[in-house]
N, C-alpha and C. Protein backbone atom coordinates (compact mmCIF):
# COMPACT_ATOMS: atom_id res chain seq x y z
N UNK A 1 -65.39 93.30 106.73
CA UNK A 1 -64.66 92.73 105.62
C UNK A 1 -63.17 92.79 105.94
N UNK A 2 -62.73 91.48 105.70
CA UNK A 2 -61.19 91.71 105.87
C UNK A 2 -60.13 91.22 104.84
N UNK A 3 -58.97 92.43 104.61
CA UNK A 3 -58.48 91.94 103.46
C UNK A 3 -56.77 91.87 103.66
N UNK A 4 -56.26 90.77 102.75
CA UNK A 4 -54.76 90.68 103.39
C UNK A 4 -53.68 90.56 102.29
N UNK A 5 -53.14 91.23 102.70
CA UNK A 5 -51.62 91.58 101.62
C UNK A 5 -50.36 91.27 101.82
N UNK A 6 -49.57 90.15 101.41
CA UNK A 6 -48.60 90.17 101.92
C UNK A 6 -47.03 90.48 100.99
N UNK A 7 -45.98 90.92 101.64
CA UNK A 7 -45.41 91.84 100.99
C UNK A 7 -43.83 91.12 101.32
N UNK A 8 -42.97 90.92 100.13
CA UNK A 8 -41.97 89.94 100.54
C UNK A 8 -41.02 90.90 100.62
N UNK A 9 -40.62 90.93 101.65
CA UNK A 9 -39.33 92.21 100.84
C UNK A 9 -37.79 91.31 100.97
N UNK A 10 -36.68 92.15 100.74
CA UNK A 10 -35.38 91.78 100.07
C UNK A 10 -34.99 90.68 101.22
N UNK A 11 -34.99 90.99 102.58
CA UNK A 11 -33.93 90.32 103.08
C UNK A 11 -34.95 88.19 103.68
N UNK A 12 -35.72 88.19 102.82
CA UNK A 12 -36.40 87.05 102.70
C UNK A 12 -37.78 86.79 103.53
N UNK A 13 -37.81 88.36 104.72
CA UNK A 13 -38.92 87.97 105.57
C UNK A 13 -40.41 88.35 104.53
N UNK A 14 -41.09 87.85 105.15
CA UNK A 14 -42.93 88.11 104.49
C UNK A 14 -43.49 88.90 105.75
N UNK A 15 -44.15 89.89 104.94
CA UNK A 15 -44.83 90.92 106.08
C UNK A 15 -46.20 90.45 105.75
N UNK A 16 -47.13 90.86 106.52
CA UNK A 16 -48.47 90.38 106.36
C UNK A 16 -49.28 91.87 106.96
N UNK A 17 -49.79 92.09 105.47
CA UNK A 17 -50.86 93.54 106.40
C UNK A 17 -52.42 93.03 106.22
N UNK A 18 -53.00 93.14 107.84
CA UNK A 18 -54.28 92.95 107.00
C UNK A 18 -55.52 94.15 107.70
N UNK A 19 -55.84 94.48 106.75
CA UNK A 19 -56.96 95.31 107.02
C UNK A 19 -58.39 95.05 107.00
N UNK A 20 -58.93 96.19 107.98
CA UNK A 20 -60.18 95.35 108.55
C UNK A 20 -61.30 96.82 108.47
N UNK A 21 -62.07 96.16 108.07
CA UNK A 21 -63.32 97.39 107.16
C UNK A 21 -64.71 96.95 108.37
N UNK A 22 -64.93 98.39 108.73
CA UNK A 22 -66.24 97.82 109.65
C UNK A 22 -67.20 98.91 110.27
N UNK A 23 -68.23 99.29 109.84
CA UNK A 23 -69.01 100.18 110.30
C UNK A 23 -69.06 100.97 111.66
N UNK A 24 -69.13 102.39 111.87
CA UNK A 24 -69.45 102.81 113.36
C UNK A 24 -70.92 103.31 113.07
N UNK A 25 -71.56 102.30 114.45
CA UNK A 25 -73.01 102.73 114.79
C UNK A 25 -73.56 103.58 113.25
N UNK A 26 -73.94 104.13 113.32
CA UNK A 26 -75.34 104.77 112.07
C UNK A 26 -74.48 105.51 110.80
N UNK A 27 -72.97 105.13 110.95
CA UNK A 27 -72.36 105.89 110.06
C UNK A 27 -72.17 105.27 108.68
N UNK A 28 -72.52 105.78 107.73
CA UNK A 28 -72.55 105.10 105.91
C UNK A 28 -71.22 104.66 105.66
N UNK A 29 -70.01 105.72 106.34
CA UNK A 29 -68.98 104.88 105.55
C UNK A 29 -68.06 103.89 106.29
N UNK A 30 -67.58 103.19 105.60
CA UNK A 30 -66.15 102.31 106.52
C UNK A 30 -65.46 102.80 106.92
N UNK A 31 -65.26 102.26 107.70
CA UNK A 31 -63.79 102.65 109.35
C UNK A 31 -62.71 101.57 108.67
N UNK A 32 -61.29 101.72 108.59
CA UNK A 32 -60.55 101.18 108.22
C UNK A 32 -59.42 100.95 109.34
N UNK A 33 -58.84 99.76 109.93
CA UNK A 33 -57.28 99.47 110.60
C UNK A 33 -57.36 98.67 110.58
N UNK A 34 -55.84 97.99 110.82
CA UNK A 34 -54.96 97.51 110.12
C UNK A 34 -54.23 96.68 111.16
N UNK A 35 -53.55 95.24 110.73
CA UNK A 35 -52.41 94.57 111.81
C UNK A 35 -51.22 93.95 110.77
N UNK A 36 -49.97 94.41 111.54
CA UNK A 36 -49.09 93.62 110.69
C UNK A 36 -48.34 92.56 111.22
N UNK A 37 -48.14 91.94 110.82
CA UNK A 37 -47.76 90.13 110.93
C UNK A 37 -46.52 89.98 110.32
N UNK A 38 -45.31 89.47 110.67
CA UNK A 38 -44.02 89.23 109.92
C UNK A 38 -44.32 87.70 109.84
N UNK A 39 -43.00 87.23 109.33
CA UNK A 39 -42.29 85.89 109.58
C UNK A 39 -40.84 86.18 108.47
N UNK A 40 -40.01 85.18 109.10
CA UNK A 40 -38.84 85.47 109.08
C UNK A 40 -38.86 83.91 108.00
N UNK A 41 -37.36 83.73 107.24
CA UNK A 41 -37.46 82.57 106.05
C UNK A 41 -37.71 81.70 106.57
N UNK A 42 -37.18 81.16 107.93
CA UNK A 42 -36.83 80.16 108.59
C UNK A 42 -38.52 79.82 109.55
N UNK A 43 -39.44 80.50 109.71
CA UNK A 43 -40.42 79.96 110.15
C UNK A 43 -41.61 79.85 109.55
N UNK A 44 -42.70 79.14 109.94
CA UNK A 44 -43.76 78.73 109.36
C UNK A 44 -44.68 79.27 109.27
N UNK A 45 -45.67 80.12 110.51
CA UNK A 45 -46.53 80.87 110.83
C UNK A 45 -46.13 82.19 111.21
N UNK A 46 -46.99 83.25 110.55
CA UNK A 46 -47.23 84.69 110.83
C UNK A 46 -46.50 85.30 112.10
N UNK A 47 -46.27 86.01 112.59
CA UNK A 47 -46.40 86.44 113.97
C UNK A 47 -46.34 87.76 114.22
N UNK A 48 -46.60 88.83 115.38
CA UNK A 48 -46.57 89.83 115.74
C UNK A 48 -45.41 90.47 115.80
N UNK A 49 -44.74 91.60 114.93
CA UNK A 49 -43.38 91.87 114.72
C UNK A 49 -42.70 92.18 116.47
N UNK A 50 -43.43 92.86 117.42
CA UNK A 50 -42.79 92.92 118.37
C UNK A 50 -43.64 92.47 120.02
N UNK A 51 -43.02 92.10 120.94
CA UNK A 51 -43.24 91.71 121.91
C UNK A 51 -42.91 92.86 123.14
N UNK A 52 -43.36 92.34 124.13
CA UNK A 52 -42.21 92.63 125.32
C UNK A 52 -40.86 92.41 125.69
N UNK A 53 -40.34 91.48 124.96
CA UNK A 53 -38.89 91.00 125.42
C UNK A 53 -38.40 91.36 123.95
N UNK A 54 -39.12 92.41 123.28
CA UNK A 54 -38.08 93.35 122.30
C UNK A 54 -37.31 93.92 123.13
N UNK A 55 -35.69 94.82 122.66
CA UNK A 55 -35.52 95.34 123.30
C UNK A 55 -35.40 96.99 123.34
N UNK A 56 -36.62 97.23 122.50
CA UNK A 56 -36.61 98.76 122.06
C UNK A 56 -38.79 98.87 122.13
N UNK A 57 -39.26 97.93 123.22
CA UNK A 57 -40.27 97.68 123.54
C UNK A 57 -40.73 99.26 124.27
N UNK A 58 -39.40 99.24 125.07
CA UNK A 58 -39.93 100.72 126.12
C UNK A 58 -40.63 101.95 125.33
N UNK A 59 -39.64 101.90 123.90
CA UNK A 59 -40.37 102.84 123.08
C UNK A 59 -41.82 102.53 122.70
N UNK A 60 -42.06 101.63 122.67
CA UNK A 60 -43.90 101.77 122.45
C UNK A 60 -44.50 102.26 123.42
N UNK A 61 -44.26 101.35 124.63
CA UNK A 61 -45.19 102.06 125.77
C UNK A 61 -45.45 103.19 126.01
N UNK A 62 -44.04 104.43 125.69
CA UNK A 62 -43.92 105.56 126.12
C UNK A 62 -44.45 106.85 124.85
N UNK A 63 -44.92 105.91 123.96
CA UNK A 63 -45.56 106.71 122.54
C UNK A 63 -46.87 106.63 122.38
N UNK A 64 -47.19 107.49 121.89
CA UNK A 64 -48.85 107.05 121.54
C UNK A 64 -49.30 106.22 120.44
N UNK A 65 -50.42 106.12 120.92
CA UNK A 65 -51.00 104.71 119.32
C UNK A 65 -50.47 105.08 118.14
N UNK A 66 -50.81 106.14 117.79
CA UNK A 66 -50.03 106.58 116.58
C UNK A 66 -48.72 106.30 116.01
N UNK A 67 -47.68 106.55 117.15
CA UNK A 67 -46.45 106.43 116.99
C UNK A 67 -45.87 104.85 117.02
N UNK A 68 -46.77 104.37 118.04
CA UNK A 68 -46.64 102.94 118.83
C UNK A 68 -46.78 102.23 117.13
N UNK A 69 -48.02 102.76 116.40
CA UNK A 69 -47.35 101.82 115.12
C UNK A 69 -46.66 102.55 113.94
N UNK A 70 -46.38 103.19 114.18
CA UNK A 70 -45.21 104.07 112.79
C UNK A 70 -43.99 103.01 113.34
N UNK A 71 -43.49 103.07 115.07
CA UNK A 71 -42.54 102.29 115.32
C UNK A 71 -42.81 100.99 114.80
N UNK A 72 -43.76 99.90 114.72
CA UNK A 72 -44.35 99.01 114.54
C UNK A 72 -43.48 98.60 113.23
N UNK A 73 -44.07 99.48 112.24
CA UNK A 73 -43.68 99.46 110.80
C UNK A 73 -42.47 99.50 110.74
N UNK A 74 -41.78 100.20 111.11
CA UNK A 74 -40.15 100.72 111.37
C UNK A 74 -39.74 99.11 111.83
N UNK A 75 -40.10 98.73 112.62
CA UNK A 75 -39.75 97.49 113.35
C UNK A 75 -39.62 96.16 112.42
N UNK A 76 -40.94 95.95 111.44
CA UNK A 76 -40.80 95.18 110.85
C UNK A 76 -40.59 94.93 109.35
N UNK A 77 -39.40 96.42 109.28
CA UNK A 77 -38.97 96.34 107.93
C UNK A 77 -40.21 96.55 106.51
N UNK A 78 -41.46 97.19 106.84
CA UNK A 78 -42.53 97.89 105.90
C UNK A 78 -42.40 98.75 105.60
N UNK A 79 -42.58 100.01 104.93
CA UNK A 79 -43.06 101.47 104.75
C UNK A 79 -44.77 102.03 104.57
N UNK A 80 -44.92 102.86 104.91
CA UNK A 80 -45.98 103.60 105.07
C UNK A 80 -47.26 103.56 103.85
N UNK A 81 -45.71 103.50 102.73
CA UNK A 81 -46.50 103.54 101.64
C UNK A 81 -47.19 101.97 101.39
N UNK A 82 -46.37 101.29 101.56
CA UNK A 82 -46.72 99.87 101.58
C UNK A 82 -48.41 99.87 101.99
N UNK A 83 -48.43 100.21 103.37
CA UNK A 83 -49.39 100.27 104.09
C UNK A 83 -50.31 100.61 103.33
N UNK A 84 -50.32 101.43 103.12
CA UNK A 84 -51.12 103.02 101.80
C UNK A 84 -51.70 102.00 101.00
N UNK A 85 -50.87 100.99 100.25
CA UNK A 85 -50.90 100.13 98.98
C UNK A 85 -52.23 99.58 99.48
N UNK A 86 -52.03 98.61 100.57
CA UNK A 86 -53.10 97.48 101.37
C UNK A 86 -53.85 98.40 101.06
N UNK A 87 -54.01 99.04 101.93
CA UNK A 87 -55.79 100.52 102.37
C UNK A 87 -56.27 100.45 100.96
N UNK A 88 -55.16 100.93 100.26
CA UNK A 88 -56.32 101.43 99.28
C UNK A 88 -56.53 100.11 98.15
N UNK A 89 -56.27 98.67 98.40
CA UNK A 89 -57.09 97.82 97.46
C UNK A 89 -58.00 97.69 98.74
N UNK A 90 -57.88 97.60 99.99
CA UNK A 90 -59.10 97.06 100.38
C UNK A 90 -60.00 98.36 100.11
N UNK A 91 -60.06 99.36 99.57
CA UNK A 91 -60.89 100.44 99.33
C UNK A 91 -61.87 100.12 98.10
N UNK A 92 -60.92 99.79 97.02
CA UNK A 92 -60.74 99.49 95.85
C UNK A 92 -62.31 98.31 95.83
N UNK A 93 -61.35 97.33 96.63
CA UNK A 93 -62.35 95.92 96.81
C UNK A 93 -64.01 96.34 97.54
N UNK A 94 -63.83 97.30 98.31
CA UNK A 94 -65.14 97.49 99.29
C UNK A 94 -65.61 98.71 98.20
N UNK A 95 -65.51 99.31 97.67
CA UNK A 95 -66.21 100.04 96.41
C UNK A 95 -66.94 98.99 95.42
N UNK A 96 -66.26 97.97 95.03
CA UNK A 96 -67.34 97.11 94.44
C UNK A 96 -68.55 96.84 94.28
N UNK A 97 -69.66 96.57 93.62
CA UNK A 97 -71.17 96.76 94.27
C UNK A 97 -71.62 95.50 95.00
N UNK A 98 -70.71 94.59 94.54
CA UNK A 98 -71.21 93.26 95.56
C UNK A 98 -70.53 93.07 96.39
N UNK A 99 -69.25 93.94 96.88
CA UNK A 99 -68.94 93.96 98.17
C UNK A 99 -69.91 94.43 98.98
N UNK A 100 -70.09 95.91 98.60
CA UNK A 100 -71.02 96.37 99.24
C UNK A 100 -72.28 95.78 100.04
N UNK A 101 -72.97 95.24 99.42
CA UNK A 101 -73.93 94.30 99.64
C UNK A 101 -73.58 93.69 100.47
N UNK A 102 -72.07 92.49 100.69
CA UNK A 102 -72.01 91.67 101.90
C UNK A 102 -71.28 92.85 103.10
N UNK A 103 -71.05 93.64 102.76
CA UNK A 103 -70.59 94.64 103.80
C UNK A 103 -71.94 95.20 104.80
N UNK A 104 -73.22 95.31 103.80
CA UNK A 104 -74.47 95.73 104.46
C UNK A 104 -74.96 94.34 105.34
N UNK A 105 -75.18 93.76 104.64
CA UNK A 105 -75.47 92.11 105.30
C UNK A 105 -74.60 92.21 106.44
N UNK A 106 -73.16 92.20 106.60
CA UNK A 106 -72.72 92.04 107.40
C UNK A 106 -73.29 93.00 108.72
N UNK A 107 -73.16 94.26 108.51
CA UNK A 107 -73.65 95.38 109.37
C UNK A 107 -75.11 94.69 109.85
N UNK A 108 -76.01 94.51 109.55
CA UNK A 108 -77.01 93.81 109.37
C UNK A 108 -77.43 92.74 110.86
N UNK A 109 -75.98 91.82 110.63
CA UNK A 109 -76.06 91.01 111.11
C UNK A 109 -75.37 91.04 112.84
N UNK A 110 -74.61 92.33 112.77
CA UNK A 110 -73.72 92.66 114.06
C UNK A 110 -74.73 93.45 115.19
């Protein structure tokens, strides 16, 4: 199940969080992560807040996943809590009883 939030903040860009709900092997509950997506006023489509030809890129490589997206967030003008916000409607939404159901179907079908 995937669910998406997007979050306008002050200086006109749109962040895009979307989270992604999905079973491990024989385990009952959902696994939850996450991708964030900017765009700036001036463009049309989504995109990945940072690249390689960032120039504060070196810092990801040299951090761990963990950090690699705390910088992430830092990067594209979000907070943590923000983040927090997304997680927990897609929690919210996958607690439902007829989510549930297409969440099993889905498992089902993988």
């Amino acid at each position: 199940m995937i669910h998406e939030k997007i979050f306008h903040l002050k200086s006109g860009r749109e962040v895009k969080v979307v989270v992604k709900g999905y079973f491990l092997n024989d385990n009952p509950q959902v696994s939850t992560d996450y991708e964030v997506f900017i765009k700036d006023p001036k463009e049309t489509f989504f995109r990945t807040p940072i690249g390689a030809n960032h120039p504060q890129y070196w810092k990801m490589r040299r951090s761990t996943p963990q950090q690699a997206k705390v910088l992430l967030l830092e990067y594209s003008g979000i907070s943590q809590r923000q983040v927090s916000q997304a997680i927990a409607e897609f929690n919210k939404i996958a607690t439902f009883p007829p989510a549930q159901i297409g969440l099993h179907y889905e498992n089902e079908l993988v």
